[in-house]
N, C-alpha and C. Protein backbone atom coordinates (compact mmCIF):
# COMPACT_ATOMS: atom_id res chain seq x y z
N UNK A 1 -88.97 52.50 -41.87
CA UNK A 1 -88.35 53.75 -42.17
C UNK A 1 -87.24 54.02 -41.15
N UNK A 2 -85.98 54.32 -41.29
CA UNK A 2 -84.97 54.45 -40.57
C UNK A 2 -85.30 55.90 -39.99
N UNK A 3 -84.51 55.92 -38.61
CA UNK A 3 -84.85 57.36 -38.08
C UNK A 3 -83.67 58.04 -38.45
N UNK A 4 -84.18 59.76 -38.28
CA UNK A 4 -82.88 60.86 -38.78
C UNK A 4 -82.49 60.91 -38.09
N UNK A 5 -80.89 61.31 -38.14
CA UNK A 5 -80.52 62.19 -37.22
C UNK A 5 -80.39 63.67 -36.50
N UNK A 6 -80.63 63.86 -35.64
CA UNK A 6 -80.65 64.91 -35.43
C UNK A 6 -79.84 66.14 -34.57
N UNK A 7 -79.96 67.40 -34.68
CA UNK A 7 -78.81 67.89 -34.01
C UNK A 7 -79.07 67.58 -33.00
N UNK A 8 -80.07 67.67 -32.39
CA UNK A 8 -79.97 67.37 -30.80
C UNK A 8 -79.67 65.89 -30.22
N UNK A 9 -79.87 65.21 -30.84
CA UNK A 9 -79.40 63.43 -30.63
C UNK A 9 -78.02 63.64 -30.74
N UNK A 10 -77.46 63.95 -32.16
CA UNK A 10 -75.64 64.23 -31.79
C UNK A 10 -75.31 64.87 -30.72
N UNK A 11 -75.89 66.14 -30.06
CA UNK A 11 -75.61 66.65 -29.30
C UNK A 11 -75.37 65.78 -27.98
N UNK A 12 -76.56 65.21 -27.76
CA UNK A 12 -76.59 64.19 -26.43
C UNK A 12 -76.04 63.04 -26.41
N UNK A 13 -75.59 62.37 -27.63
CA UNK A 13 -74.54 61.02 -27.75
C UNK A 13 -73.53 61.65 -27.33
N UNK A 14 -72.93 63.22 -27.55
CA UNK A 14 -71.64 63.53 -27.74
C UNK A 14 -71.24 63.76 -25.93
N UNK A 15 -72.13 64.36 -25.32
CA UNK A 15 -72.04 64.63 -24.04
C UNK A 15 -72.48 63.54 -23.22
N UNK A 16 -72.87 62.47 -23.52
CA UNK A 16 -73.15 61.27 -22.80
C UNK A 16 -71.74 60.40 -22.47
N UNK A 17 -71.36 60.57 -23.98
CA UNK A 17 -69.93 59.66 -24.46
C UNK A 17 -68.94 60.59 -23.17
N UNK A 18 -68.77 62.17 -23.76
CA UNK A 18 -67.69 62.76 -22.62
C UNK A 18 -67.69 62.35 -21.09
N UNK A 19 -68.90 62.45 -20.90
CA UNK A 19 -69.02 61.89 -19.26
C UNK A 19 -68.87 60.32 -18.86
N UNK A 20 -69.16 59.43 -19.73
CA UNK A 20 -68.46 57.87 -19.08
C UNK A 20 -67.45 57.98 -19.79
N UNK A 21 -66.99 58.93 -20.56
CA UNK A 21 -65.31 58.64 -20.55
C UNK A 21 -64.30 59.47 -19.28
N UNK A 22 -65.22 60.03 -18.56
CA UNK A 22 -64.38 60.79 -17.58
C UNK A 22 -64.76 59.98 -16.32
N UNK A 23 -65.80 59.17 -16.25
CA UNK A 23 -66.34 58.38 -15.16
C UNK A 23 -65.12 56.96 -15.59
N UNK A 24 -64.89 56.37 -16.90
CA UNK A 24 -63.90 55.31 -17.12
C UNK A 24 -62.58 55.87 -16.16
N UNK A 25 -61.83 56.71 -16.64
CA UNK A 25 -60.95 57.31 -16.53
C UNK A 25 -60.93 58.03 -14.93
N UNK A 26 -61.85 57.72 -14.45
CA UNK A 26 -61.89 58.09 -12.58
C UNK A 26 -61.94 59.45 -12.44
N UNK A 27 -62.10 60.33 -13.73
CA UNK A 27 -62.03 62.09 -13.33
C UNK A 27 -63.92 62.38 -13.31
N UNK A 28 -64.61 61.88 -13.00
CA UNK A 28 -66.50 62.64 -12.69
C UNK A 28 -66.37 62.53 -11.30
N UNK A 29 -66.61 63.91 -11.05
CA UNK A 29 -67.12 64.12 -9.77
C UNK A 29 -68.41 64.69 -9.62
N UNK A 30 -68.76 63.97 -8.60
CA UNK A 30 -70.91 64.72 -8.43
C UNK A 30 -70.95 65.83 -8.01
N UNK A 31 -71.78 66.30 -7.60
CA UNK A 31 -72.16 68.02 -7.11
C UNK A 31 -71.08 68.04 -5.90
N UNK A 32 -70.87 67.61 -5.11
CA UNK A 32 -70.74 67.50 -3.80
C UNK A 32 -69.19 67.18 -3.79
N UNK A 33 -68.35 66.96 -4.77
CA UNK A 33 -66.95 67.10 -5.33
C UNK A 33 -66.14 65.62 -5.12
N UNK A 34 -67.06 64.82 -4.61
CA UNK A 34 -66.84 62.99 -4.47
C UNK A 34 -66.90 62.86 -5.51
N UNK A 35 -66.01 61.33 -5.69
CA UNK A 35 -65.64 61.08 -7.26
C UNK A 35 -66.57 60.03 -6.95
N UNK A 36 -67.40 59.39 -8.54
CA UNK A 36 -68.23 58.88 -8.81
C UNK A 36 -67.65 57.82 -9.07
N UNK A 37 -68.23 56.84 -8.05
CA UNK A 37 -67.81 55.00 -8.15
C UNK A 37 -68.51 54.35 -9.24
N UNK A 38 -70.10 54.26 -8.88
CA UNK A 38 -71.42 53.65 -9.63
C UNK A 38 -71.67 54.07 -11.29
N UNK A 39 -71.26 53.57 -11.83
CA UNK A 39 -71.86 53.37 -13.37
C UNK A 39 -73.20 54.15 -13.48
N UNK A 40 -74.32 53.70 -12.39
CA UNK A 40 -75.80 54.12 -12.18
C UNK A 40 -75.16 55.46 -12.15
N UNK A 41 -74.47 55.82 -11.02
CA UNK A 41 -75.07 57.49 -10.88
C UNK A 41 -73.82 58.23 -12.12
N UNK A 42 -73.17 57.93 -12.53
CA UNK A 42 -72.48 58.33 -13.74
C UNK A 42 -73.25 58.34 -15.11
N UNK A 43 -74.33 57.62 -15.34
CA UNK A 43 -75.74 57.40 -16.42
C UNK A 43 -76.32 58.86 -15.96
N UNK A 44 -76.74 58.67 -14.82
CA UNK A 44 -77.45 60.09 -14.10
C UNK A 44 -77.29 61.02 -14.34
N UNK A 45 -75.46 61.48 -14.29
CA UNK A 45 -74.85 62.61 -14.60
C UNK A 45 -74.80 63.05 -15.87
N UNK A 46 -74.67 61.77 -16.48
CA UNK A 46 -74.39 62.52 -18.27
C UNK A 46 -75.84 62.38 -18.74
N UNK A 47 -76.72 61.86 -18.62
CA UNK A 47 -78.31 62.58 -19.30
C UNK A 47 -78.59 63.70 -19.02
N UNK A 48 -78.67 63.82 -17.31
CA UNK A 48 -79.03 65.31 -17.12
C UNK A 48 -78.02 66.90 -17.73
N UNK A 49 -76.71 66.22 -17.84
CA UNK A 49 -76.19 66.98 -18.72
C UNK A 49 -76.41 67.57 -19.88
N UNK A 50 -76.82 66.04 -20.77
CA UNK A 50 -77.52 65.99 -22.01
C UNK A 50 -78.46 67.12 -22.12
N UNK A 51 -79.55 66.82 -21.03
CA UNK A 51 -80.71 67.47 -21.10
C UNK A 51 -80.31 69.45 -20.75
N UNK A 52 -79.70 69.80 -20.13
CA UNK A 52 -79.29 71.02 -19.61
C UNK A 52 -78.66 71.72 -20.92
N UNK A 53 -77.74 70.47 -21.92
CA UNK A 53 -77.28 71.36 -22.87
C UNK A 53 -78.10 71.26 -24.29
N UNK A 54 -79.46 70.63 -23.74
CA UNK A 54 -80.80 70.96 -24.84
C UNK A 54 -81.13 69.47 -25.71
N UNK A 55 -80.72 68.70 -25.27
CA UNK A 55 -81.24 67.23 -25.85
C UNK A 55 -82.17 66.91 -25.53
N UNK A 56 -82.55 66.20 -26.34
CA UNK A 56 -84.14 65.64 -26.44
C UNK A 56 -83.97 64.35 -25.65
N UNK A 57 -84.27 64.25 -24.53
CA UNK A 57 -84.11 62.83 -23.74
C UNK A 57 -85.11 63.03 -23.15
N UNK A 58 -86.07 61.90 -22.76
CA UNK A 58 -86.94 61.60 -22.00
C UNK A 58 -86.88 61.63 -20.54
N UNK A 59 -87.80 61.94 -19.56
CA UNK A 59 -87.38 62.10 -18.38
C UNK A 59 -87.42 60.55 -17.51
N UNK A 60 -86.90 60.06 -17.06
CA UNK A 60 -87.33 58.30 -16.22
C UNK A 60 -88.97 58.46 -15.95
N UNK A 61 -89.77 57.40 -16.70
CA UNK A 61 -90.66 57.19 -16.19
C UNK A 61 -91.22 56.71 -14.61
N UNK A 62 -91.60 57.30 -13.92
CA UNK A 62 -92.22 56.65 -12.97
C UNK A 62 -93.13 55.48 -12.71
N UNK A 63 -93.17 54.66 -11.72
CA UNK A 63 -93.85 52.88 -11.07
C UNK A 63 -95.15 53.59 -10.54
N UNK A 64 -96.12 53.32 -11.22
CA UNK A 64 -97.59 53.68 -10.09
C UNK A 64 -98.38 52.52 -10.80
């Protein structure tokens, strides 16, 4: 069975996409107003974004 889509999945592709296109383009800056080198912490920035503007994303599982 194929999955739906949903508003909140568009929502979080759409704001994932804006932020590594501003991390491509050298304009993301982190809290702290340094521009973001790492790919990793540019992933970081646009989920938790995701998540703040109500997407359904999972939180990183934790190693125990």
């Amino acid at each position: 069975m194929a999955k739906k889509s949903t508003a909140s999945g568009s929502k979080g592709k759409s704001k994932i996409h804006k932020v590594m296109e501003e991390h491509k383009e050298g304009k993301l800056r982190s809290s702290s107003g340094k521009k973001v080198q790492s790919r990793k912490q540019a992933i970081a920035i646009a989920l938790s974004e995701a998540r703040q503007s109500g997407a359904k994303i999972p939180k990183k599982k934790s190693k125990s």
